[in-house]
Protein backbone atom coordinates (compact mmCIF):
# COMPACT_ATOMS: atom_id res chain seq x y z
CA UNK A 1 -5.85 31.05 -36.55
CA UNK A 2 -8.42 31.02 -34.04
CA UNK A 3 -10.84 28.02 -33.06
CA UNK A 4 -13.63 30.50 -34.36
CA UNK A 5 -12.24 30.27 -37.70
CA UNK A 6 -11.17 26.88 -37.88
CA UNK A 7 -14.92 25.70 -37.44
CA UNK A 8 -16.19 28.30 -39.21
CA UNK A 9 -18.52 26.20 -42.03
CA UNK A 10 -18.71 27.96 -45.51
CA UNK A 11 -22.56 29.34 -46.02
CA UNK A 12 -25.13 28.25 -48.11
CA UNK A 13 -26.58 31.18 -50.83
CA UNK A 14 -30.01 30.44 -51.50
CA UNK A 15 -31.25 32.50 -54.49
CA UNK A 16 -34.43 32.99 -55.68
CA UNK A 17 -34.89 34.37 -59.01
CA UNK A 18 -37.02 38.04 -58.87
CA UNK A 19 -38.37 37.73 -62.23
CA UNK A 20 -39.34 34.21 -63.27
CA UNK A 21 -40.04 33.13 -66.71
CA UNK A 22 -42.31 30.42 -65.76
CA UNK A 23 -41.43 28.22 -69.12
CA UNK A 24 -41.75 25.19 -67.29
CA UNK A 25 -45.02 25.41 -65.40
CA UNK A 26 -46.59 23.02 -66.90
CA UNK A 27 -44.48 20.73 -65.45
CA UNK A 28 -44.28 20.85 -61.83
CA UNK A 29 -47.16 24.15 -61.45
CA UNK A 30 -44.76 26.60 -60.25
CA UNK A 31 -44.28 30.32 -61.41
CA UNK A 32 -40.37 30.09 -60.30
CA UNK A 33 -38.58 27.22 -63.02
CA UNK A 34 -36.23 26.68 -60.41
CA UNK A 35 -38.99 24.51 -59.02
CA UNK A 36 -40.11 23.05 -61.92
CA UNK A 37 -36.74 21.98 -62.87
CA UNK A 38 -36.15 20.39 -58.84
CA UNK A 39 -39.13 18.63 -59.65
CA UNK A 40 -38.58 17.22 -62.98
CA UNK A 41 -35.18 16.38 -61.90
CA UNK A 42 -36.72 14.50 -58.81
CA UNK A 43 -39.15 12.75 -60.98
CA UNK A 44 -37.18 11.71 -63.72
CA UNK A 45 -34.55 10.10 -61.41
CA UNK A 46 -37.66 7.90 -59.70
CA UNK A 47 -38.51 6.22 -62.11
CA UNK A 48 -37.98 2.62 -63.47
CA UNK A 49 -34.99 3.18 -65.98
CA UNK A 50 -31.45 2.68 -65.75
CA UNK A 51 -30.25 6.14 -65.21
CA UNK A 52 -26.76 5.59 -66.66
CA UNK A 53 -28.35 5.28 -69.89
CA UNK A 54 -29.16 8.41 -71.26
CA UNK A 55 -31.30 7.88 -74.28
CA UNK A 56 -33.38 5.25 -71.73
CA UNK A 57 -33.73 7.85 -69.42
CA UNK A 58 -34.48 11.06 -71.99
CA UNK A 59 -37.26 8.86 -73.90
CA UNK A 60 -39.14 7.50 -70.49
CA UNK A 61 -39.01 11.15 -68.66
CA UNK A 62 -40.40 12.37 -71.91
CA UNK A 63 -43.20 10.10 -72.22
CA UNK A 64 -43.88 10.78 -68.09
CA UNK A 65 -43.36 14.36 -68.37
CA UNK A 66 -46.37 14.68 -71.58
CA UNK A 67 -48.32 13.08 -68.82
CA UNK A 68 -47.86 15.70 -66.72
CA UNK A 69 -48.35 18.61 -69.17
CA UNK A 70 -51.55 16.42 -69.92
CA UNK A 71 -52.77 16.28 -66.23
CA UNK A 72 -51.94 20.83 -66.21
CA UNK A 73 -50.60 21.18 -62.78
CA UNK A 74 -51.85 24.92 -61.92
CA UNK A 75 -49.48 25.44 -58.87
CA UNK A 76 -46.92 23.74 -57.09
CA UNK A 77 -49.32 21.75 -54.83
CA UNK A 78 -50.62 20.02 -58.26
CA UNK A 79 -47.38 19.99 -58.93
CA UNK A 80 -46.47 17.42 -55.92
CA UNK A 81 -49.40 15.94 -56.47
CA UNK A 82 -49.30 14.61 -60.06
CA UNK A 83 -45.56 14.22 -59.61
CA UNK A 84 -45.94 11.46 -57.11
CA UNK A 85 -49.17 10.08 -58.91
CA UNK A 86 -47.17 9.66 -62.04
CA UNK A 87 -43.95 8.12 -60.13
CA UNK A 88 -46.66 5.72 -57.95
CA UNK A 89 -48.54 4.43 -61.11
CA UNK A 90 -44.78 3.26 -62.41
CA UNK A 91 -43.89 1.59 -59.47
CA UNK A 92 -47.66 -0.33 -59.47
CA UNK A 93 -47.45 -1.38 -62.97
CA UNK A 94 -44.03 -2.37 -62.81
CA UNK A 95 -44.92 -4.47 -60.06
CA UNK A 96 -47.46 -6.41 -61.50
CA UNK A 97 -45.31 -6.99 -64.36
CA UNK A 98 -42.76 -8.62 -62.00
CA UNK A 99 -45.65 -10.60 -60.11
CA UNK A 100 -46.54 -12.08 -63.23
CA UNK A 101 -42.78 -12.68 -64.41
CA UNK A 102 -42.99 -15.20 -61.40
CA UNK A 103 -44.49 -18.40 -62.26
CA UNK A 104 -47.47 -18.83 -59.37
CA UNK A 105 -46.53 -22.37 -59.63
CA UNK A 106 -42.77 -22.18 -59.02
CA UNK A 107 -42.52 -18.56 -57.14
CA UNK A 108 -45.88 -18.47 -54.98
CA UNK A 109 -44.65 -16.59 -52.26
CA UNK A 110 -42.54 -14.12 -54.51
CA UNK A 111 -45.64 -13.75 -56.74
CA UNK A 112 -47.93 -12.99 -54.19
CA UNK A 113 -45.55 -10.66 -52.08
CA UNK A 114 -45.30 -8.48 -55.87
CA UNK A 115 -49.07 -8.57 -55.73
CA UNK A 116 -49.48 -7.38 -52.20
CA UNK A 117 -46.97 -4.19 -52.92
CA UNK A 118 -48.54 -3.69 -56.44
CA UNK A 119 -51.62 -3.41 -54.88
CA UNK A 120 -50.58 -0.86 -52.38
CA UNK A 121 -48.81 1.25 -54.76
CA UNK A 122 -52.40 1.43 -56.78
CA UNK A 123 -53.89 2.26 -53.54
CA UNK A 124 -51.14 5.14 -53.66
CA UNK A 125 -52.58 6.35 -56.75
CA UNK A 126 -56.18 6.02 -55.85
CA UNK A 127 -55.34 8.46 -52.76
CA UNK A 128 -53.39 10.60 -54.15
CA UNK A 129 -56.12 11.27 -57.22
CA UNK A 130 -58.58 11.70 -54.82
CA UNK A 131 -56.53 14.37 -53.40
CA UNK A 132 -55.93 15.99 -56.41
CA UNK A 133 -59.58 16.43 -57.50
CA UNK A 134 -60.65 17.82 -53.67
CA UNK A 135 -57.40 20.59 -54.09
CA UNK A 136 -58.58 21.52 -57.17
CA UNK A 137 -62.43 21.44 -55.92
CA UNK A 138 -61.06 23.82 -53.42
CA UNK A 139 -63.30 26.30 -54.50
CA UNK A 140 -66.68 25.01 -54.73
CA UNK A 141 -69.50 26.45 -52.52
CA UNK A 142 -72.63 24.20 -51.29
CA UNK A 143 -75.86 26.24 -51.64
CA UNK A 144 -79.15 24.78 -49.25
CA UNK A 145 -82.06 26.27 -51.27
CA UNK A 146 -85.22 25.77 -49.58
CA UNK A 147 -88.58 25.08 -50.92
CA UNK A 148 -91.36 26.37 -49.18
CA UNK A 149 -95.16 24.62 -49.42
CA UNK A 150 -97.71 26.01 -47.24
CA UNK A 151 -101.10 24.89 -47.20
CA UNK A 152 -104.62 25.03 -44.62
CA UNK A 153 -103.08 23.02 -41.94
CA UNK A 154 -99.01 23.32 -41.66
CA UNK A 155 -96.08 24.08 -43.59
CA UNK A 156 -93.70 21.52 -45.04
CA UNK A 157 -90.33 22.75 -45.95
CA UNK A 158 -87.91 20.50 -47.96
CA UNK A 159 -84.32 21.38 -48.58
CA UNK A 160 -82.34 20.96 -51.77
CA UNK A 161 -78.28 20.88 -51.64
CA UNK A 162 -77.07 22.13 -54.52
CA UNK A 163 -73.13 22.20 -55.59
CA UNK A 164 -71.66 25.53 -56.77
CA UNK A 165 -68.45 25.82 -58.39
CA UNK A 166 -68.35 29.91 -57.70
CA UNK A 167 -70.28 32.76 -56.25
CA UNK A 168 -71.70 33.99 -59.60
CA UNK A 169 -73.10 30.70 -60.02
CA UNK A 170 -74.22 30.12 -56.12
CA UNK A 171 -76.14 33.84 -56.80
CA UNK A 172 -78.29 32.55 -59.97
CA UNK A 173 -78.83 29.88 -57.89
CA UNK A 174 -80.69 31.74 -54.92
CA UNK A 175 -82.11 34.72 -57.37
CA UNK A 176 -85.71 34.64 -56.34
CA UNK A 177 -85.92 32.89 -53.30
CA UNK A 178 -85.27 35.51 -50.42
CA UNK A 179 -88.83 36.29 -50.83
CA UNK A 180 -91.32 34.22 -49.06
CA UNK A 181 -94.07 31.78 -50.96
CA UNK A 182 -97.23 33.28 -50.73
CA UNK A 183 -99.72 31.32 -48.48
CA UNK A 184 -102.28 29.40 -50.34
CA UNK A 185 -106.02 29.86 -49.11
CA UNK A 186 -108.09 27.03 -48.93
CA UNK A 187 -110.38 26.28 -51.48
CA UNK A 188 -113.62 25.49 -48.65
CA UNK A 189 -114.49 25.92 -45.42
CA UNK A 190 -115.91 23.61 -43.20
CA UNK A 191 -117.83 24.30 -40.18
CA UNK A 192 -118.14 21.99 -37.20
CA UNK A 193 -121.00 22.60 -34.52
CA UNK A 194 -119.43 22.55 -31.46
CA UNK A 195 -120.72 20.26 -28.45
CA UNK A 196 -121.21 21.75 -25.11
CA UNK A 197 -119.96 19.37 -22.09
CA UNK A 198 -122.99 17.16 -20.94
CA UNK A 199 -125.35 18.13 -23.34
CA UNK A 200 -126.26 15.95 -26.56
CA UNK A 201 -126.38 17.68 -29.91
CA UNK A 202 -129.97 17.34 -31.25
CA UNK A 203 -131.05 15.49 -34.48
């Protein structure tokens, strides 16, 4: 045999299946199962459950993974998303429950480090909701309509911001204002004599 072969490392098949079935969108927002069932997988093993216990583990990823379906992932990035909100929200709950578990009293500086993380963690879910609702606000369009007031002696334009979620709704939005406000005469006139320089108006 030659050195070639002798280091020769077997090769990885990576196989991606042409014509997905996409049962198990809901669950991790991907059109290919074969990410929603990484995901799942992924999920299910981060949580807070003894994972040598089946039945533990098949009635806590069932409860998470309604959650999920609840929250409707739409593609994979939702997906990610509400996977690690879900896993997050776990980890912050079960560490106030172990903050608490410690007896202030007794455990001050073990009760207050559990706070300190289980605050974090809920900071973790704060973030990550927050960047849930701007991916899926992706789409919205902000419209400046502007309101036009002229009168005798200037023009005083004030502008409007106004959220669209799509173009059909951005164009009912401008309908009718490409065309200019017509300007508004004034009601009187007045006339003011004028003075020439050095010379007094007379009574």
């Amino acid at each position: 045999m030659g050195a070639s072969q002798m280091t020769k490392k077997p090769a990885v098949n990576i196989a991606i299946d042409p014509a997905p079935k996409r049962e198990l969108k809901a669950l991790g927002g991907g059109d290919r199962d074969q990410w929603n069932e990484r995901l799942v997988g992924l999920v299910t093993k981060a949580l807070q459950v003894n994972q040598e216990k089946v039945e533990a583990v098949s009635q806590v990823g069932s409860a998470v993974m309604a959650g999920v379906v609840d929250m409707d992932p739409t593609d994979p990035i939702e997906g990610m998303l509400i996977s690690q909100l879900v896993v997050a929200n776990e980890a912050a709950l079960t560490l106030y429950r172990r903050a608490w578990a410690c007896n202030p009293a007794d455990y001050f500086e073990a009760h207050t480090k559990y706070l300190h993380l289980a605050d974090k963690a809920s900071r973790t879910v704060a973030l990550l909701s927050e960047r849930l609702d701007h991916h899926r606000g992706r789409g919205q369009q902000q419209i400046i309509v502007k309101h036009v007031t002229v009168n005798a002696d200037q023009a005083v334009v004030t502008d409007q911001i106004v959220s669209a979620k799509d173009a059909s709704t951005a164009a009912l939005l401008t309908s009718g204002t490409e065309k200019p406000m017509e300007s508004l005469e004034p009601s009187h006139k007045e006339w003011v004599p004028a003075i020439a320089k050095g010379h007094r108006q007379s009574e």
